[in-house]
PDB file of N, CA and C in Angstrom:
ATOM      1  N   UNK A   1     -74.164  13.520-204.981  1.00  0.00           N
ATOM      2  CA  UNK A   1     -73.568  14.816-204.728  1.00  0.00           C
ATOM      3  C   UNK A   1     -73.621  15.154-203.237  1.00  0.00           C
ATOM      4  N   UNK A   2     -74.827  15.057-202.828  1.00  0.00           N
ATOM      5  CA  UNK A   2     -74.693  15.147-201.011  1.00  0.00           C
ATOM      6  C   UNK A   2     -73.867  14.566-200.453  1.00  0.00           C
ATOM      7  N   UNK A   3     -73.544  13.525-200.798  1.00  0.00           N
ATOM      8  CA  UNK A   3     -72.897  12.311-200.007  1.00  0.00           C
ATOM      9  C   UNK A   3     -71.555  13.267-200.252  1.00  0.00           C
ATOM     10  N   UNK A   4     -70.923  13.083-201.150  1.00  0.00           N
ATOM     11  CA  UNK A   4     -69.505  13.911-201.436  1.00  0.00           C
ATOM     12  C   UNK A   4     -69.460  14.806-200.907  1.00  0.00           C
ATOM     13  N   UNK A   5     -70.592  15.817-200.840  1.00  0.00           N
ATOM     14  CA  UNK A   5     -70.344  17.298-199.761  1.00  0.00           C
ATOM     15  C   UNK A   5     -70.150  17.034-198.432  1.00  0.00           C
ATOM     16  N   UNK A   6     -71.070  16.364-198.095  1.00  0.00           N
ATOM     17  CA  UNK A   6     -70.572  15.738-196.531  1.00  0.00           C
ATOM     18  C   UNK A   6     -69.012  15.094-196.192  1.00  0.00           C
ATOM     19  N   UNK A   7     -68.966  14.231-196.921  1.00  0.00           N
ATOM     20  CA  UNK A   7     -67.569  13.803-196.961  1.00  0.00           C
ATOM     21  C   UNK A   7     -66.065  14.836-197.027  1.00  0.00           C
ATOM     22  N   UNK A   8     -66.610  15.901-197.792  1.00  0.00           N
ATOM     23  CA  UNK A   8     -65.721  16.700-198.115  1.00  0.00           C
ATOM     24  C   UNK A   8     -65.876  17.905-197.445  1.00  0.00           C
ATOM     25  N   UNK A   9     -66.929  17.673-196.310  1.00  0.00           N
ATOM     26  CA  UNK A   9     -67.202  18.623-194.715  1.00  0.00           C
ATOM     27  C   UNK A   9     -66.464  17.783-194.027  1.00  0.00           C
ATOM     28  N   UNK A  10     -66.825  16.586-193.668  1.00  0.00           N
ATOM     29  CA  UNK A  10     -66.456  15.901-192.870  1.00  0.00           C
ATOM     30  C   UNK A  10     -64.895  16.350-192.834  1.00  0.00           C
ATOM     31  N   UNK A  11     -64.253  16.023-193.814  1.00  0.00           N
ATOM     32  CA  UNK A  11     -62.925  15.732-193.509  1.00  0.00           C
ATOM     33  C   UNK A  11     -62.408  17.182-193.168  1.00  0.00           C
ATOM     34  N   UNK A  12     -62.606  18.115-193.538  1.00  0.00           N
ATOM     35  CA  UNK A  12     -62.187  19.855-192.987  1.00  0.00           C
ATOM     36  C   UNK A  12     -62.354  19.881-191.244  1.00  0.00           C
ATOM     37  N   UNK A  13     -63.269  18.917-191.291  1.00  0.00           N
ATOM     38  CA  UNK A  13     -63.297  18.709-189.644  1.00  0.00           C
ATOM     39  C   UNK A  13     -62.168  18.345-188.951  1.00  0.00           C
ATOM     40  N   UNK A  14     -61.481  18.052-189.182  1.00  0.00           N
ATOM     41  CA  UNK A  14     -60.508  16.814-188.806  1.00  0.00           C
ATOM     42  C   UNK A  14     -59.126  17.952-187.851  1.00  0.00           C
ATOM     43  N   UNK A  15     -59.182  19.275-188.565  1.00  0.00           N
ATOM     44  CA  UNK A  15     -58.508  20.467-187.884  1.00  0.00           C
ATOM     45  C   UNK A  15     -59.260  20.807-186.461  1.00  0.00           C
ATOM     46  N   UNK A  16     -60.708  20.646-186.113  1.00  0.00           N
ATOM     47  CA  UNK A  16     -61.373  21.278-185.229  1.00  0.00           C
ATOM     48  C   UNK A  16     -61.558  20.198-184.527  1.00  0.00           C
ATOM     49  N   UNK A  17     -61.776  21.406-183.010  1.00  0.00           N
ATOM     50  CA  UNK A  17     -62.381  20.834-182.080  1.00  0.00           C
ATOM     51  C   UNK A  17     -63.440  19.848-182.107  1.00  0.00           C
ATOM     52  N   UNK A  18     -64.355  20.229-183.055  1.00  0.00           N
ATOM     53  CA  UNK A  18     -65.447  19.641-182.632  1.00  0.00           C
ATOM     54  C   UNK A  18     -65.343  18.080-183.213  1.00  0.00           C
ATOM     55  N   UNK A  19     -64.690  17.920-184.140  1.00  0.00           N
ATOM     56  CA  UNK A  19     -63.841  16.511-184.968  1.00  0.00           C
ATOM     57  C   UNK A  19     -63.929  15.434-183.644  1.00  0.00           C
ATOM     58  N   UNK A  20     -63.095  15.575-182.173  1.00  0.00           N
ATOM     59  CA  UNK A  20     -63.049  15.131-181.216  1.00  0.00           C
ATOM     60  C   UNK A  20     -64.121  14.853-180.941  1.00  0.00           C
ATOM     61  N   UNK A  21     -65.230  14.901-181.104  1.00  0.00           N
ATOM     62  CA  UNK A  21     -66.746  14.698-180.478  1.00  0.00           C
ATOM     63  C   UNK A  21     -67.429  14.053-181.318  1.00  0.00           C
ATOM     64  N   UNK A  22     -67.003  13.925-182.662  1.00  0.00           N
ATOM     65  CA  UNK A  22     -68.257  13.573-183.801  1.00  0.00           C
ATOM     66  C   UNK A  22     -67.012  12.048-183.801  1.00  0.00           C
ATOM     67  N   UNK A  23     -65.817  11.725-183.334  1.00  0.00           N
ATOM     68  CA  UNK A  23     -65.142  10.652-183.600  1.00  0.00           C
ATOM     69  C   UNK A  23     -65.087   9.992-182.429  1.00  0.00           C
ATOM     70  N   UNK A  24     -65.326   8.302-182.446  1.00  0.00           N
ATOM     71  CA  UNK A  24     -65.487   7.888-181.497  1.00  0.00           C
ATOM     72  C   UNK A  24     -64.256   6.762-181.159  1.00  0.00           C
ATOM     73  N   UNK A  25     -63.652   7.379-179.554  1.00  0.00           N
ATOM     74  CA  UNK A  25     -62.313   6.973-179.130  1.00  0.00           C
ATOM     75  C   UNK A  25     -62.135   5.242-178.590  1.00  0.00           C
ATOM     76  N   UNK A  26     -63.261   4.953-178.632  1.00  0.00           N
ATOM     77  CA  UNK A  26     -63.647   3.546-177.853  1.00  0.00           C
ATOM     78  C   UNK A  26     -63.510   3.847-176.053  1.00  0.00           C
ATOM     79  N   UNK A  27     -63.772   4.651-176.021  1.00  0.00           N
ATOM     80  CA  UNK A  27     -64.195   4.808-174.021  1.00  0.00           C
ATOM     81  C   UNK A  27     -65.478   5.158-174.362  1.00  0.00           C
ATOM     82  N   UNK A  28     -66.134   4.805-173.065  1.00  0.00           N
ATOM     83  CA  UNK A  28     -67.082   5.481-172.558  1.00  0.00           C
ATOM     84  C   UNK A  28     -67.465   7.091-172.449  1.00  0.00           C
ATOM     85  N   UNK A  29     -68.534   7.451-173.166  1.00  0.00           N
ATOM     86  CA  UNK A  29     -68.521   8.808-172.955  1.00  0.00           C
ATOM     87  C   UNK A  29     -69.352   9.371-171.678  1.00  0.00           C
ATOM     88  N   UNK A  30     -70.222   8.201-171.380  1.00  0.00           N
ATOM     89  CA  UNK A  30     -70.974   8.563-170.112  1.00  0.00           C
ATOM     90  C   UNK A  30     -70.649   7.848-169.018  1.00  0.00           C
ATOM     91  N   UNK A  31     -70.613   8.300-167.614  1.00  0.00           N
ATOM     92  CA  UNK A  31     -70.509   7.315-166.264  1.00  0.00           C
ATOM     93  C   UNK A  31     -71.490   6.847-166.623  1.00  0.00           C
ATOM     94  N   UNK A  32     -71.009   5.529-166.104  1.00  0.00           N
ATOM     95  CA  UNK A  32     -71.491   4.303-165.148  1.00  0.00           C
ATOM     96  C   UNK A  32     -73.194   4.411-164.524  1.00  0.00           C
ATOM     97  N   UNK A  33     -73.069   5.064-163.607  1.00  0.00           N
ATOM     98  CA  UNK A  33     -74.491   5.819-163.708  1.00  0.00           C
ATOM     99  C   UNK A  33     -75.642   6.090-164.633  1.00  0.00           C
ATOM    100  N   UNK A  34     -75.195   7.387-165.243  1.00  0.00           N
ATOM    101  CA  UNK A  34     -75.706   7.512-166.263  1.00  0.00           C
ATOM    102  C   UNK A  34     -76.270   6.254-167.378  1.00  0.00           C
ATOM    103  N   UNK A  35     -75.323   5.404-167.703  1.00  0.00           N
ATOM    104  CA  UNK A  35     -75.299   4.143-168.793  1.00  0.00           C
ATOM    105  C   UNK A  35     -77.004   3.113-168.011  1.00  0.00           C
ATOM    106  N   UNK A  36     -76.575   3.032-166.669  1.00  0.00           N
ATOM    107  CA  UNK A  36     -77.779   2.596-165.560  1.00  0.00           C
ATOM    108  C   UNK A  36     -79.126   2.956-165.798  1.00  0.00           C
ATOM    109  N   UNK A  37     -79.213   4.030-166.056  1.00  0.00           N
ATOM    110  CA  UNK A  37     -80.607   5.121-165.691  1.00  0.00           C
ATOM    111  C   UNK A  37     -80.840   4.888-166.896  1.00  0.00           C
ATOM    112  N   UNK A  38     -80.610   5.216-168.306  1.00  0.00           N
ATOM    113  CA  UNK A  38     -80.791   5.157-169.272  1.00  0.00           C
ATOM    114  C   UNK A  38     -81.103   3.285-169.964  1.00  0.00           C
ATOM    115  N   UNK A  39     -80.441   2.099-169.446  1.00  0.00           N
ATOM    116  CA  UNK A  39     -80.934   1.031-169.324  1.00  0.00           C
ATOM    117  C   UNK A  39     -81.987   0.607-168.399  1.00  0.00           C
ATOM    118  N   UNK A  40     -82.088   1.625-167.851  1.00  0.00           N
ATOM    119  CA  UNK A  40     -83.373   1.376-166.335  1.00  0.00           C
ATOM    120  C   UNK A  40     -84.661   1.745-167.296  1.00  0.00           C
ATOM    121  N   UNK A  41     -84.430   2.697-168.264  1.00  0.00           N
ATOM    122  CA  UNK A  41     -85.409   3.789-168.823  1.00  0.00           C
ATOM    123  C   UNK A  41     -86.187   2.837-169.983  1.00  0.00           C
ATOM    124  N   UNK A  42     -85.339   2.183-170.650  1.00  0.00           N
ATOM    125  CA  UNK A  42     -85.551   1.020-171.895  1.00  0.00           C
ATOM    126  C   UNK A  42     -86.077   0.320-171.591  1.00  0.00           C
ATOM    127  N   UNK A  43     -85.512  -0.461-170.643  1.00  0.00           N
ATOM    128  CA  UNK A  43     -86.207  -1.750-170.148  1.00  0.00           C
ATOM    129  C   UNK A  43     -87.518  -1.671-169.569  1.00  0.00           C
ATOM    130  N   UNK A  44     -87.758  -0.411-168.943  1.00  0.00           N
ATOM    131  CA  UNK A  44     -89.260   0.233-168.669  1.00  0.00           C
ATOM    132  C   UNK A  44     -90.190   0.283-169.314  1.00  0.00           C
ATOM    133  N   UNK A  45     -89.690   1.088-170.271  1.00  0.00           N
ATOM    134  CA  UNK A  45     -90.660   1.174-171.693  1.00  0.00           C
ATOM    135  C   UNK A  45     -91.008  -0.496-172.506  1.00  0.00           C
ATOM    136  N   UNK A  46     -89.877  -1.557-172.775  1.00  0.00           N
ATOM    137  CA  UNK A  46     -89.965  -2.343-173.482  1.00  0.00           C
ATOM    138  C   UNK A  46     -90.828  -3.192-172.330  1.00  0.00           C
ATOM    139  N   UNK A  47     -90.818  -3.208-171.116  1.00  0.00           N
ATOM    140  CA  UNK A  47     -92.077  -3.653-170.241  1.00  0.00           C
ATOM    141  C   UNK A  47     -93.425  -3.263-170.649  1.00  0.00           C
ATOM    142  N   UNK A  48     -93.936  -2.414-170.945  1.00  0.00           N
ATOM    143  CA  UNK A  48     -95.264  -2.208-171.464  1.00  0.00           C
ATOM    144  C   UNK A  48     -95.075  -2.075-172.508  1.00  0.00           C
ATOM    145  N   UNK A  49     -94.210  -2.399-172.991  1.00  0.00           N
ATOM    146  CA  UNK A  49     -95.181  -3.447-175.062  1.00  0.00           C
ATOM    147  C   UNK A  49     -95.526  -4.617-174.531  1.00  0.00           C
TER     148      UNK A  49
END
């Protein structure tokens, strides 16, 4: 039953704005930069295990 309610949220989405954000266009949503710092941040952490 959850699963179906979601599904049957989900798709009412599809009129709204926010639809655009929860669907993914195949670009990049973050610069270049950003993508950097955040692989800088991982690889940091996975250094001290």
């Amino acid at each position: 039953k959850m699963c179906d309610e979601f599904v049957t949220d989900f798709n009412k989405l599809e009129d709204e704005l926010i639809y655009t954000k929860l669907v993914h266009d195949g670009t990049w949503k973050e610069s270049e930069e950003s993508i950097a710092n955040v692989t800088k941040e991982i690889l940091g952490v996975l250094k001290d295990i």
